[in-house]
PDB file of N, CA and C in Angstrom:
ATOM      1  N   UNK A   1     207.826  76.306 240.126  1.00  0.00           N
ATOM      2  CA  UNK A   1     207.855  76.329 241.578  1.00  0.00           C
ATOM      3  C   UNK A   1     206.635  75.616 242.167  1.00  0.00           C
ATOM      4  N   UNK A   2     205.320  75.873 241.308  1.00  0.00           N
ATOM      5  CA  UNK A   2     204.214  75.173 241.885  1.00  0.00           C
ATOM      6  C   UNK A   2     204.831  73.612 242.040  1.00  0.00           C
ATOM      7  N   UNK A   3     205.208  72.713 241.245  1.00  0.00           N
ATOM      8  CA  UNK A   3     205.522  71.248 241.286  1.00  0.00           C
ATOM      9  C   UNK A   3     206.412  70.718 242.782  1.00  0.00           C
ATOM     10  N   UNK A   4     207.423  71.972 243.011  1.00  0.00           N
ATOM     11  CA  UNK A   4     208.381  72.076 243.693  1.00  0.00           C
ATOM     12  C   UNK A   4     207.504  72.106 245.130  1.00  0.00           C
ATOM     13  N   UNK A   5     206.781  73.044 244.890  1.00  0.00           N
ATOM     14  CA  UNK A   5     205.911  72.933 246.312  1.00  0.00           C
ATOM     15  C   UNK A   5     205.046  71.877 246.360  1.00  0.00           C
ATOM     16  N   UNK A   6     204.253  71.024 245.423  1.00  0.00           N
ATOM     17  CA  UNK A   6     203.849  69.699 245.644  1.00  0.00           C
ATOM     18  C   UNK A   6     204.258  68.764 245.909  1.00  0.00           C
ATOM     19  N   UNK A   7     205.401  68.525 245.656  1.00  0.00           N
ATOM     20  CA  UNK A   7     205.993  67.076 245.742  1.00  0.00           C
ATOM     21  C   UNK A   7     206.800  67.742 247.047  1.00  0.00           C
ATOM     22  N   UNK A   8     207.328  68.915 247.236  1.00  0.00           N
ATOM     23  CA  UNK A   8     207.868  68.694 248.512  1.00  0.00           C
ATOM     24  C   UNK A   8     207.220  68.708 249.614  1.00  0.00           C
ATOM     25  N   UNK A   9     205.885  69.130 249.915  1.00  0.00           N
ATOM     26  CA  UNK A   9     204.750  69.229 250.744  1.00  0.00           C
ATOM     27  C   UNK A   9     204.521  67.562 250.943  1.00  0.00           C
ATOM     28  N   UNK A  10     204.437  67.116 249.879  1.00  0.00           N
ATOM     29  CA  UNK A  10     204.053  65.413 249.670  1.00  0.00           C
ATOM     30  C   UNK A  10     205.328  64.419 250.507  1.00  0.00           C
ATOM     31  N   UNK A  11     205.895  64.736 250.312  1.00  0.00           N
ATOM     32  CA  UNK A  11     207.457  64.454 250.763  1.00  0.00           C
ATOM     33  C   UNK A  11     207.457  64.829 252.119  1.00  0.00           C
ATOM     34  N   UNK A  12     207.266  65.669 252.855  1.00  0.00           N
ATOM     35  CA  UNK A  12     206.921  66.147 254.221  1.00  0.00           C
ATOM     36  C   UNK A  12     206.160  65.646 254.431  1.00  0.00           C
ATOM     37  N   UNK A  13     204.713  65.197 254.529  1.00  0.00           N
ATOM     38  CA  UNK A  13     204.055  64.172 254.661  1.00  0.00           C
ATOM     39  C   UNK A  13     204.133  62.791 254.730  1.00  0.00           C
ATOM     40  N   UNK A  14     204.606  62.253 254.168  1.00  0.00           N
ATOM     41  CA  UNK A  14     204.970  61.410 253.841  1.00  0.00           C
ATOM     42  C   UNK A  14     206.562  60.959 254.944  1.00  0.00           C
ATOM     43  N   UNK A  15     206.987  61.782 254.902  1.00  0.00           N
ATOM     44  CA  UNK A  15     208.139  61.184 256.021  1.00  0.00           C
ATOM     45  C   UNK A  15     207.794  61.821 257.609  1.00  0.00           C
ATOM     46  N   UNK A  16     206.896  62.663 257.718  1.00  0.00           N
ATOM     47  CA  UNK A  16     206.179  62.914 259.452  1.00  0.00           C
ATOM     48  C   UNK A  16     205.237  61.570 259.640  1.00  0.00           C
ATOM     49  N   UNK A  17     204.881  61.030 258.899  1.00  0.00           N
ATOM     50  CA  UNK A  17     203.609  60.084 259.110  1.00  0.00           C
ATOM     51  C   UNK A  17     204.148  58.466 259.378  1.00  0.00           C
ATOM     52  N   UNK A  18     205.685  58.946 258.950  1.00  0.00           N
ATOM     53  CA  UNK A  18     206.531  57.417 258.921  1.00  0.00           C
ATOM     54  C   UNK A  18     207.232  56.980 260.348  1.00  0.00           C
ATOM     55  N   UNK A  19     207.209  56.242 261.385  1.00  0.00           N
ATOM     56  CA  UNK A  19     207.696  55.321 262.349  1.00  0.00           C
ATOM     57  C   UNK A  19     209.584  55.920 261.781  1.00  0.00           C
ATOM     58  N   UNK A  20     210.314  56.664 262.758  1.00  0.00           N
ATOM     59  CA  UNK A  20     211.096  57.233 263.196  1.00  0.00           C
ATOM     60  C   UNK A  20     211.976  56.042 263.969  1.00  0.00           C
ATOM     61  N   UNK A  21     212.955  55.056 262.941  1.00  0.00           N
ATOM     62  CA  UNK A  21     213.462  54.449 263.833  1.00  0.00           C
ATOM     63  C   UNK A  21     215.128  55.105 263.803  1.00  0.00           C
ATOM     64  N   UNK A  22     215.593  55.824 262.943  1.00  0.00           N
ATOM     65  CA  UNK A  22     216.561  56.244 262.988  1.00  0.00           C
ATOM     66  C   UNK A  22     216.545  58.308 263.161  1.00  0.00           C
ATOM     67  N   UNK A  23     216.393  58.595 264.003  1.00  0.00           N
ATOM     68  CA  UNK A  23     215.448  59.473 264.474  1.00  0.00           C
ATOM     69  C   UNK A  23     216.909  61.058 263.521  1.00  0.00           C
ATOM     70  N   UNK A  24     218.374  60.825 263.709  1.00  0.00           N
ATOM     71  CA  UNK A  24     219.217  61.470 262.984  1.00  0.00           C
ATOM     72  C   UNK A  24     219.143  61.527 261.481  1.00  0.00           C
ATOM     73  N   UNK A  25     218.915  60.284 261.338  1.00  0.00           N
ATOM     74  CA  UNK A  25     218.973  60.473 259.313  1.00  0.00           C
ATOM     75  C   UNK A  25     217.123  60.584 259.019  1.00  0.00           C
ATOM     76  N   UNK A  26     216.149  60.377 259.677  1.00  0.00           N
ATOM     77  CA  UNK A  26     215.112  61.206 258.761  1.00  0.00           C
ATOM     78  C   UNK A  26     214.996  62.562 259.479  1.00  0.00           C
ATOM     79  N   UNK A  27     215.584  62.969 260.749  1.00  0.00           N
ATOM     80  CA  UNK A  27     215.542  64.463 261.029  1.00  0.00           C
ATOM     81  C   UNK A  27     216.015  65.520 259.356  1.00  0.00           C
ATOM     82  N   UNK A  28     217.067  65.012 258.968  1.00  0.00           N
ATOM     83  CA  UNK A  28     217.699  65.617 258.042  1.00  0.00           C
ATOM     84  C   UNK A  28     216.586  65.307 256.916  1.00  0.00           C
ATOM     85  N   UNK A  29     216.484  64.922 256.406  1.00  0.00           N
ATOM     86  CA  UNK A  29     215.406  64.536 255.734  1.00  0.00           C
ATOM     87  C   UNK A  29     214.092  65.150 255.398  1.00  0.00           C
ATOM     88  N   UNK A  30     213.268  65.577 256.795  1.00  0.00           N
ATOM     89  CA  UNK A  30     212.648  66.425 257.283  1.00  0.00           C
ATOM     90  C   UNK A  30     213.160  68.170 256.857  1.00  0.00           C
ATOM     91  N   UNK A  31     214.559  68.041 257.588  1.00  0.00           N
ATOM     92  CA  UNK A  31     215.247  69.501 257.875  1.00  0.00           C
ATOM     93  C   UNK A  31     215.119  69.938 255.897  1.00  0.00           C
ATOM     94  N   UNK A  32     215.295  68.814 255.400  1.00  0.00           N
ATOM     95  CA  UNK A  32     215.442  69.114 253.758  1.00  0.00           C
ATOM     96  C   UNK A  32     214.270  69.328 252.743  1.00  0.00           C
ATOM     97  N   UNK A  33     213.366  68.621 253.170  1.00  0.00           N
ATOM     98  CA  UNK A  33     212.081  68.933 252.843  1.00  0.00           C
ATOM     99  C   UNK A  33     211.260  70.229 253.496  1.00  0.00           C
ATOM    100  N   UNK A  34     211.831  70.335 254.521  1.00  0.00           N
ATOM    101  CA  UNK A  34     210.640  71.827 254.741  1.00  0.00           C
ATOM    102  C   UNK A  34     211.475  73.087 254.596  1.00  0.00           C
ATOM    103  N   UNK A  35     212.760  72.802 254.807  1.00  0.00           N
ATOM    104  CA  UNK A  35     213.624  74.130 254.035  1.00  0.00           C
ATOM    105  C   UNK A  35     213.868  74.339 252.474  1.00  0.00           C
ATOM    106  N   UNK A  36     213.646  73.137 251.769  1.00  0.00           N
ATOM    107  CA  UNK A  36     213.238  73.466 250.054  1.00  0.00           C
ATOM    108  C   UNK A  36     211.911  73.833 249.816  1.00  0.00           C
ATOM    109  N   UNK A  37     210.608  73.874 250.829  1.00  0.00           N
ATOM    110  CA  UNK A  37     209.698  73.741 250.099  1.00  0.00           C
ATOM    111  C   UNK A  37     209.562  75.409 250.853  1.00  0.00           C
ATOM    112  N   UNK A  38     210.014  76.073 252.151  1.00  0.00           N
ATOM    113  CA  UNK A  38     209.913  77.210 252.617  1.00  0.00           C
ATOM    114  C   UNK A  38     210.548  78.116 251.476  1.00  0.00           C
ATOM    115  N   UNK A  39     211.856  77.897 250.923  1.00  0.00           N
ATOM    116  CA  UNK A  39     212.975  78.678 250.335  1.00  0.00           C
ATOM    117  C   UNK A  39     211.722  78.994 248.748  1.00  0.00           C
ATOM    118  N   UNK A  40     211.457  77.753 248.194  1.00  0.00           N
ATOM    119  CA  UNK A  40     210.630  77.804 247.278  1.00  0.00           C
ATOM    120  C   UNK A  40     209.180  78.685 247.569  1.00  0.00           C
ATOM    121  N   UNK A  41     208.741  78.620 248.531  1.00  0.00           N
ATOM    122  CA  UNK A  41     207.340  79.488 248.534  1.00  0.00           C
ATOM    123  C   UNK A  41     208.324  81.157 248.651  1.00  0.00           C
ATOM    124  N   UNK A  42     209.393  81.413 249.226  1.00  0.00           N
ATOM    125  CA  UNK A  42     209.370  82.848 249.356  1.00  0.00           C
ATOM    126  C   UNK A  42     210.192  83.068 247.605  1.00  0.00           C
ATOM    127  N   UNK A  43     210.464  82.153 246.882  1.00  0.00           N
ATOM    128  CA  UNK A  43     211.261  82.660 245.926  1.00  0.00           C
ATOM    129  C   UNK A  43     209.818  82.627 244.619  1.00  0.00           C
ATOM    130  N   UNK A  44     209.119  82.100 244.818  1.00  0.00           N
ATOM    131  CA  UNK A  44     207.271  82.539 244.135  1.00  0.00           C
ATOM    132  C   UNK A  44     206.867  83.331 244.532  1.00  0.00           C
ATOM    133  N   UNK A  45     206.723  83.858 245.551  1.00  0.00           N
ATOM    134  CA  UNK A  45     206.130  84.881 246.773  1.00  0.00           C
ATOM    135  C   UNK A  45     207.228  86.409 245.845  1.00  0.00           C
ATOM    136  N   UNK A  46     208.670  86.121 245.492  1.00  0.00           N
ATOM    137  CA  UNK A  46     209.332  87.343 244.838  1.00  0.00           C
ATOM    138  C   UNK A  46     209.163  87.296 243.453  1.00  0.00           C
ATOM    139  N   UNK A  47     208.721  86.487 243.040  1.00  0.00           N
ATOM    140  CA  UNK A  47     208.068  86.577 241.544  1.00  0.00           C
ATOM    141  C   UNK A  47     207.103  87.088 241.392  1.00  0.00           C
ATOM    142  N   UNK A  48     205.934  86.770 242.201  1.00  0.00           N
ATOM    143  CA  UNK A  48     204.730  86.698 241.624  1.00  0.00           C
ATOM    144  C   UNK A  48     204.653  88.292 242.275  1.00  0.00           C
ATOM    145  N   UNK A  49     204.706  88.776 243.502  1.00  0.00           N
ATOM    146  CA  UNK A  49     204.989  90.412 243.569  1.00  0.00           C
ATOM    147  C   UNK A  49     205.692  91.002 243.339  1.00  0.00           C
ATOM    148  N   UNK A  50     205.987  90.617 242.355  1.00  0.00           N
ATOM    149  CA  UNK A  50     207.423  91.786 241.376  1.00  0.00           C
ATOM    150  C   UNK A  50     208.339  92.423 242.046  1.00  0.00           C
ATOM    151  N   UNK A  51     208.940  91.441 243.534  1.00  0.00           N
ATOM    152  CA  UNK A  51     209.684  92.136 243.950  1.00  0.00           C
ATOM    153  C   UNK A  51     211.375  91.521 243.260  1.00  0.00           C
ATOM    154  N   UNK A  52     210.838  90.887 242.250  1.00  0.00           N
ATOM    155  CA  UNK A  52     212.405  90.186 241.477  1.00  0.00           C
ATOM    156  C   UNK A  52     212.606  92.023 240.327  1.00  0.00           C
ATOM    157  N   UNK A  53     211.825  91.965 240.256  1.00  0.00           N
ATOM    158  CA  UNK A  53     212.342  93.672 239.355  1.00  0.00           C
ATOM    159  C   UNK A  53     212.825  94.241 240.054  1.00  0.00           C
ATOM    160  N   UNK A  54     212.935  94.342 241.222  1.00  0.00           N
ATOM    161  CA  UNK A  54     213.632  95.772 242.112  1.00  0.00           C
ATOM    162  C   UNK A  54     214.636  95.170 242.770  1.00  0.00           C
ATOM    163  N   UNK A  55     214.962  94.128 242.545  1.00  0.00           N
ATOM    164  CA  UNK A  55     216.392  93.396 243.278  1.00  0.00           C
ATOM    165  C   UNK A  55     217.546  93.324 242.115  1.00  0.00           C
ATOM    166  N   UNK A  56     218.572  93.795 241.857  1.00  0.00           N
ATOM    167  CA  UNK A  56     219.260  94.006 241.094  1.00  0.00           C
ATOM    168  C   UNK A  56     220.542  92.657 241.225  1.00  0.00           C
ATOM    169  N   UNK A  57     220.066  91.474 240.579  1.00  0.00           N
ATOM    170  CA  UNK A  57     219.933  90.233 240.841  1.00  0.00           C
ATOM    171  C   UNK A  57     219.887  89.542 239.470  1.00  0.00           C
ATOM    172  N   UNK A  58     220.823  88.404 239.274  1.00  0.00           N
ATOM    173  CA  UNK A  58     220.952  87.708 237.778  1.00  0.00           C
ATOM    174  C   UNK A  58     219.575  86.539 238.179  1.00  0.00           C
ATOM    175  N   UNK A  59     218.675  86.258 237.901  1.00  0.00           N
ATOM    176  CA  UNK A  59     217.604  85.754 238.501  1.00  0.00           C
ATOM    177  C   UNK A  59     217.401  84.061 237.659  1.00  0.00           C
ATOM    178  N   UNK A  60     218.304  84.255 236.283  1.00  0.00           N
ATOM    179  CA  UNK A  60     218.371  83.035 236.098  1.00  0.00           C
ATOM    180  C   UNK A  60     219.869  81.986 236.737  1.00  0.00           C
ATOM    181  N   UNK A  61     220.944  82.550 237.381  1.00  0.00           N
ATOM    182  CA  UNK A  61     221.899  82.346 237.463  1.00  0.00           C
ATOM    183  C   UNK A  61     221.507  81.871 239.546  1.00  0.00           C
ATOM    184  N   UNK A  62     220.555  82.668 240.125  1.00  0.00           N
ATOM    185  CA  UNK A  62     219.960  82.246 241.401  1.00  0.00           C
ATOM    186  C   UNK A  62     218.873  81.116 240.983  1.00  0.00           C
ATOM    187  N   UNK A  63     218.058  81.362 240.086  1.00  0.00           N
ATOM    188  CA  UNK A  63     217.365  79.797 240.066  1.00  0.00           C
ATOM    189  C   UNK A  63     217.754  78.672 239.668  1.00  0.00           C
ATOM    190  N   UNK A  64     219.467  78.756 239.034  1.00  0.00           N
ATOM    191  CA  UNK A  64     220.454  77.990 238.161  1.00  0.00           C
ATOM    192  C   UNK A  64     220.547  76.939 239.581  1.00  0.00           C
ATOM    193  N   UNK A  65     221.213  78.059 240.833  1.00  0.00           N
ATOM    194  CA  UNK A  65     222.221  77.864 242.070  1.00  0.00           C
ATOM    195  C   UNK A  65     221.072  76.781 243.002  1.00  0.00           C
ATOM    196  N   UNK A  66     219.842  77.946 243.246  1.00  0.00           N
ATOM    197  CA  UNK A  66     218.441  76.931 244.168  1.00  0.00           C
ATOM    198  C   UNK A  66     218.343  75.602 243.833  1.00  0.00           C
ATOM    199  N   UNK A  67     218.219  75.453 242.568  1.00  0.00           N
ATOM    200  CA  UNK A  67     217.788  74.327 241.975  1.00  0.00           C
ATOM    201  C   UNK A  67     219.166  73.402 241.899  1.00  0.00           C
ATOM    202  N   UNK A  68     220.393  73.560 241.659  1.00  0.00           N
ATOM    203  CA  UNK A  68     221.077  72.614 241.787  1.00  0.00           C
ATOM    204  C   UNK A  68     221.833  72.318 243.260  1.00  0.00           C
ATOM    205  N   UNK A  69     221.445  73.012 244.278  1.00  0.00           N
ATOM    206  CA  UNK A  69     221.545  73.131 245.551  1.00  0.00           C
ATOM    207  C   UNK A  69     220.308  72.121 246.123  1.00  0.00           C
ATOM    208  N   UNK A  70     219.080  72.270 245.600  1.00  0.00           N
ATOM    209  CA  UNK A  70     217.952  71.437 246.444  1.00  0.00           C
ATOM    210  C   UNK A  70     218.262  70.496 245.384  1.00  0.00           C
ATOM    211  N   UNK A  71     218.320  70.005 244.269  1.00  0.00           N
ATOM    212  CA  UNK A  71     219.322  68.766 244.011  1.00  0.00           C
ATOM    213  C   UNK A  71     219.898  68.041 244.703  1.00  0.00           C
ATOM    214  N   UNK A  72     221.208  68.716 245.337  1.00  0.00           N
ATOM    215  CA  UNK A  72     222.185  67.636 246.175  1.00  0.00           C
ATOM    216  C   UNK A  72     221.394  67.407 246.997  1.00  0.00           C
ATOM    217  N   UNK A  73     221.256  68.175 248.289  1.00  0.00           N
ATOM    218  CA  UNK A  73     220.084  68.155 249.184  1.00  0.00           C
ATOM    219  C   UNK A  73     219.262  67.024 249.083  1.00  0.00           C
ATOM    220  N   UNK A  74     218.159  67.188 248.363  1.00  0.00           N
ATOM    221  CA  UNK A  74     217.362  66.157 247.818  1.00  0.00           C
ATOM    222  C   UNK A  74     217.751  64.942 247.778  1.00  0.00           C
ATOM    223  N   UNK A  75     218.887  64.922 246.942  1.00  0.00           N
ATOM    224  CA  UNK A  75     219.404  63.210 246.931  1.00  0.00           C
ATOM    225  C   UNK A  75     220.249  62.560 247.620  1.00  0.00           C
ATOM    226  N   UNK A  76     221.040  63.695 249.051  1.00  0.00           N
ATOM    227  CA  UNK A  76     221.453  63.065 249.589  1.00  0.00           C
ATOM    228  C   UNK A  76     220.663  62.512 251.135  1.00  0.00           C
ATOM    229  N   UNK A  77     219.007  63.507 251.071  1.00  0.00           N
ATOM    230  CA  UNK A  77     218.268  62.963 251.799  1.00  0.00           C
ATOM    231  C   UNK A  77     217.609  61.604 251.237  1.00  0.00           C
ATOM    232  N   UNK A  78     217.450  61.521 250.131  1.00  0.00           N
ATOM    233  CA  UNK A  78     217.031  60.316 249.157  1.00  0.00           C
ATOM    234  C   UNK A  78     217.830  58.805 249.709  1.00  0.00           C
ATOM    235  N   UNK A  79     218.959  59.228 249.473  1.00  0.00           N
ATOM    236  CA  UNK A  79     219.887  58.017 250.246  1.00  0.00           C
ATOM    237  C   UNK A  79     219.416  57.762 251.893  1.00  0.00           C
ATOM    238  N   UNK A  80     219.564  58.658 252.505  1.00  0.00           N
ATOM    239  CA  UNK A  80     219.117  58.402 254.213  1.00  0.00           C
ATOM    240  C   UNK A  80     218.085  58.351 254.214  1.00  0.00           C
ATOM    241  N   UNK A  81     216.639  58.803 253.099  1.00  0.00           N
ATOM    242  CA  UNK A  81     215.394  57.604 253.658  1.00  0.00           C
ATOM    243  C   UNK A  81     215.766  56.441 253.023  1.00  0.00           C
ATOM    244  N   UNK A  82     216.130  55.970 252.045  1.00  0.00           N
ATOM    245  CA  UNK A  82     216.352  54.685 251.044  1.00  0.00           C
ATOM    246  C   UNK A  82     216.921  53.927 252.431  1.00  0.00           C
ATOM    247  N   UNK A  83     217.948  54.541 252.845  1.00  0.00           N
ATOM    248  CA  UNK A  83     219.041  53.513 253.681  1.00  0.00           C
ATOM    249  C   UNK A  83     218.000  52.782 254.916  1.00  0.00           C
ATOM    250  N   UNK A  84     217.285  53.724 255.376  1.00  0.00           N
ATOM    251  CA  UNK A  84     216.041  53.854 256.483  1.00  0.00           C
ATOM    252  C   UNK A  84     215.222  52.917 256.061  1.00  0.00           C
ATOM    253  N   UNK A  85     214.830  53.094 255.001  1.00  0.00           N
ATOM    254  CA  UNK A  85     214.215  51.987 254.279  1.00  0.00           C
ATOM    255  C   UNK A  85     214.187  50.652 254.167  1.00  0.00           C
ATOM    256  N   UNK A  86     215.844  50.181 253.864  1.00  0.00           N
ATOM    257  CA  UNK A  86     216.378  49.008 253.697  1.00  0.00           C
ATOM    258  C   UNK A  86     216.278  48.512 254.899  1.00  0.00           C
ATOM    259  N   UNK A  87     216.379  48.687 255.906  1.00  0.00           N
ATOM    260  CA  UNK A  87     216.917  48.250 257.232  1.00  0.00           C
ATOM    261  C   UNK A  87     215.046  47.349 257.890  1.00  0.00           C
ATOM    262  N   UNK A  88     214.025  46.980 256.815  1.00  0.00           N
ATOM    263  CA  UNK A  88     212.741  46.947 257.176  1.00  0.00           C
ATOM    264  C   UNK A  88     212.919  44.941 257.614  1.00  0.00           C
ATOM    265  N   UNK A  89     213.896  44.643 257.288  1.00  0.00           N
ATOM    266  CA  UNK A  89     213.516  43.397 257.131  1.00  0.00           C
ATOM    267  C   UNK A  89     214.597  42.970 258.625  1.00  0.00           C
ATOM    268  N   UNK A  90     215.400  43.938 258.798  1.00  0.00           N
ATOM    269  CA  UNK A  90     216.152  43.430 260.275  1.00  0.00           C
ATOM    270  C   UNK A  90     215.324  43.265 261.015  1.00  0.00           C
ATOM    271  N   UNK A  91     215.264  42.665 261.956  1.00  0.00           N
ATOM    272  CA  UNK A  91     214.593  42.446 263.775  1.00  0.00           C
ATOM    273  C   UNK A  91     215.384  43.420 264.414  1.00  0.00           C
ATOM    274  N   UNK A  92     214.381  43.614 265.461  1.00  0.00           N
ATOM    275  CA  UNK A  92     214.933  45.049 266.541  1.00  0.00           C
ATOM    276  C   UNK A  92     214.719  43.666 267.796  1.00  0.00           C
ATOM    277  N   UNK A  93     215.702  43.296 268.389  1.00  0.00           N
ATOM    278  CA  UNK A  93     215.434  42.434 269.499  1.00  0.00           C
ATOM    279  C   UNK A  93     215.438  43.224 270.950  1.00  0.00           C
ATOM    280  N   UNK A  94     214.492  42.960 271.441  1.00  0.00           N
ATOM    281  CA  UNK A  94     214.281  44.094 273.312  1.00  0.00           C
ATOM    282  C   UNK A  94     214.616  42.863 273.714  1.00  0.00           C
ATOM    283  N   UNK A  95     214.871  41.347 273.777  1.00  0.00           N
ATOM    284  CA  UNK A  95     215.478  40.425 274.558  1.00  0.00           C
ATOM    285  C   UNK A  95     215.384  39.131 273.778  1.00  0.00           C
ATOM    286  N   UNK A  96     215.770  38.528 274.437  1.00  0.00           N
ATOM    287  CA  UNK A  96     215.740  36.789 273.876  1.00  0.00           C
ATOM    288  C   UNK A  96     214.430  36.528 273.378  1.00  0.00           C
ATOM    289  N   UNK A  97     213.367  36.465 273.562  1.00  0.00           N
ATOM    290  CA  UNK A  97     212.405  36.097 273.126  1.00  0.00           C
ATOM    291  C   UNK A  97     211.522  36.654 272.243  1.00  0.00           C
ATOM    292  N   UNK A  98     211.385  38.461 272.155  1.00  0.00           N
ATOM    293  CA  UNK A  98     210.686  38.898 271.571  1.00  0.00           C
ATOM    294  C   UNK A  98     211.829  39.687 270.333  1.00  0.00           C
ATOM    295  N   UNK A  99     210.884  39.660 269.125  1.00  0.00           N
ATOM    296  CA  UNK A  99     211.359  39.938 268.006  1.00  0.00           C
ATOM    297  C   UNK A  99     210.230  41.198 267.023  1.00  0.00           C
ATOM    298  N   UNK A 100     210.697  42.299 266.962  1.00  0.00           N
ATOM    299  CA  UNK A 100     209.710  43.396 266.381  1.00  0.00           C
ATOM    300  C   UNK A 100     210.666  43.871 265.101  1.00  0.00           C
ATOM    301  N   UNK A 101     210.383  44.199 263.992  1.00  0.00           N
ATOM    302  CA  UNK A 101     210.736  44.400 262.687  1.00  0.00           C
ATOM    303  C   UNK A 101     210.891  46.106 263.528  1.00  0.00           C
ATOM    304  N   UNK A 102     211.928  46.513 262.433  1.00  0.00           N
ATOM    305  CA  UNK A 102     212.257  48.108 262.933  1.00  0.00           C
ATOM    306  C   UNK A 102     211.282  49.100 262.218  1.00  0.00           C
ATOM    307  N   UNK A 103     210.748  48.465 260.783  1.00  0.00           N
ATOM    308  CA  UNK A 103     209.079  49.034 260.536  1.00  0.00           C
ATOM    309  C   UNK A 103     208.488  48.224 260.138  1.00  0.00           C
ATOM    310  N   UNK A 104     207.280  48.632 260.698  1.00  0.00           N
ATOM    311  CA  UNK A 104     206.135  47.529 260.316  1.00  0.00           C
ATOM    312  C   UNK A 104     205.922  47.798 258.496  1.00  0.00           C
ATOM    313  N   UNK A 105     204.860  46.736 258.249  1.00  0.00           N
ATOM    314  CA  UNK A 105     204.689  46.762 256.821  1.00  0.00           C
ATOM    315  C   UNK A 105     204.020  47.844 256.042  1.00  0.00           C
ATOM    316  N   UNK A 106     203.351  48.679 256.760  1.00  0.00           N
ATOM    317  CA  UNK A 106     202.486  49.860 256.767  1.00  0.00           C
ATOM    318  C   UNK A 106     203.475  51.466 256.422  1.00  0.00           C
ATOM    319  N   UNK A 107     204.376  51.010 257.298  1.00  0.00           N
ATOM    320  CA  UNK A 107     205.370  52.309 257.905  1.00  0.00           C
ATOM    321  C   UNK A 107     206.466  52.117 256.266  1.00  0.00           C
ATOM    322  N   UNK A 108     206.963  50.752 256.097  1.00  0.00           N
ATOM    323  CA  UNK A 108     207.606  50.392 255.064  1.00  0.00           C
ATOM    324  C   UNK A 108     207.226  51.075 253.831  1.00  0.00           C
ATOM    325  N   UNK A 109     206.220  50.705 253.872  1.00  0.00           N
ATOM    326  CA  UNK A 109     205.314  51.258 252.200  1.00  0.00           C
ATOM    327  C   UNK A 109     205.744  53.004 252.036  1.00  0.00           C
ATOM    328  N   UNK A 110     204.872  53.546 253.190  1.00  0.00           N
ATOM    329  CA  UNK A 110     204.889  55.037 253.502  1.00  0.00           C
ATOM    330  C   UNK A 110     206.570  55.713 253.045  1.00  0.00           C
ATOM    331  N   UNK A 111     207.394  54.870 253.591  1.00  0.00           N
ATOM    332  CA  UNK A 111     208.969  54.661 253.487  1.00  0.00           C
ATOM    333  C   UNK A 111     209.228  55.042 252.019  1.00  0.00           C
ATOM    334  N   UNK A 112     209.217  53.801 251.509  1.00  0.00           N
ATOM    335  CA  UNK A 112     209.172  53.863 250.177  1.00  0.00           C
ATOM    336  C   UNK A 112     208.645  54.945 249.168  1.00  0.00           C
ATOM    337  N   UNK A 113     207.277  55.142 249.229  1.00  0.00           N
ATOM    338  CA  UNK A 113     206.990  56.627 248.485  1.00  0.00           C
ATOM    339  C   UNK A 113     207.766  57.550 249.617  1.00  0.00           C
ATOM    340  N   UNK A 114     207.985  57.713 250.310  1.00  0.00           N
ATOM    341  CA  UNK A 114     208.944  58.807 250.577  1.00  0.00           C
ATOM    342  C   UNK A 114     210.176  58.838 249.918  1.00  0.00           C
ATOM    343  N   UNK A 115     210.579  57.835 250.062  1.00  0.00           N
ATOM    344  CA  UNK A 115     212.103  57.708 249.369  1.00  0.00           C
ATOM    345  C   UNK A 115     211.699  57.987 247.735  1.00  0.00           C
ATOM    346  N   UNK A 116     210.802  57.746 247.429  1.00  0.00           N
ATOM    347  CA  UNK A 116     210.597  58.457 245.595  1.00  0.00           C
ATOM    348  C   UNK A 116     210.528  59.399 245.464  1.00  0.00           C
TER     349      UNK A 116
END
């Protein structure tokens, strides 16, 4: 669970700090990273105070379910930053003359380790 809470903490970071041009697909994204990394601190939080002994609960068959649940989750937010991602090299045109990339080269990078 410790790893689980690093990389998803890292992952939350990493996509708050990123230029929001598709503001629906990294919401979810977001929504997926701080609800795996919340679900994960209270399911350590029932380990580590032994409140998994007094729950009459198959405990490998719930960490079977978490874990292949923040799986899908995971990778289908993986795709909507990736996709977010790709879109770095279009132009965002505000009119005929001016031309702004939808992320800058900075925001791109940040992108990218997010999407890993």
């Amino acid at each position: 669970f410790f790893f689980l809470q690093l990389f998803g903490t890292i992952v939350w970071i990493l996509v708050a700090s990123t230029h929001v041009p598709l503001p629906l697909l990294q919401g979810w994204v977001m929504f997926v990273a701080v609800t795996a990394w919340f679900l994960s601190i209270v399911f350590l939080c029932l380990f580590l105070f032994g409140y998994a002994n007094r729950i009459a609960v198959n405990w490998n068959q719930m960490d079977f379910l978490f874990h292949g649940a923040t799986f899908v989750f995971y990778f289908g937010a993986f795709l909507l930053q990736a996709g977010t991602t790709s879109l770095h090299h279009f132009p965002r045109r505000f009119n005929s003359t001016t031309h702004e990339k939808i992320l800058a080269d900075h925001e791109y990078n940040i992108s990218i380790a997010a999407s890993v």
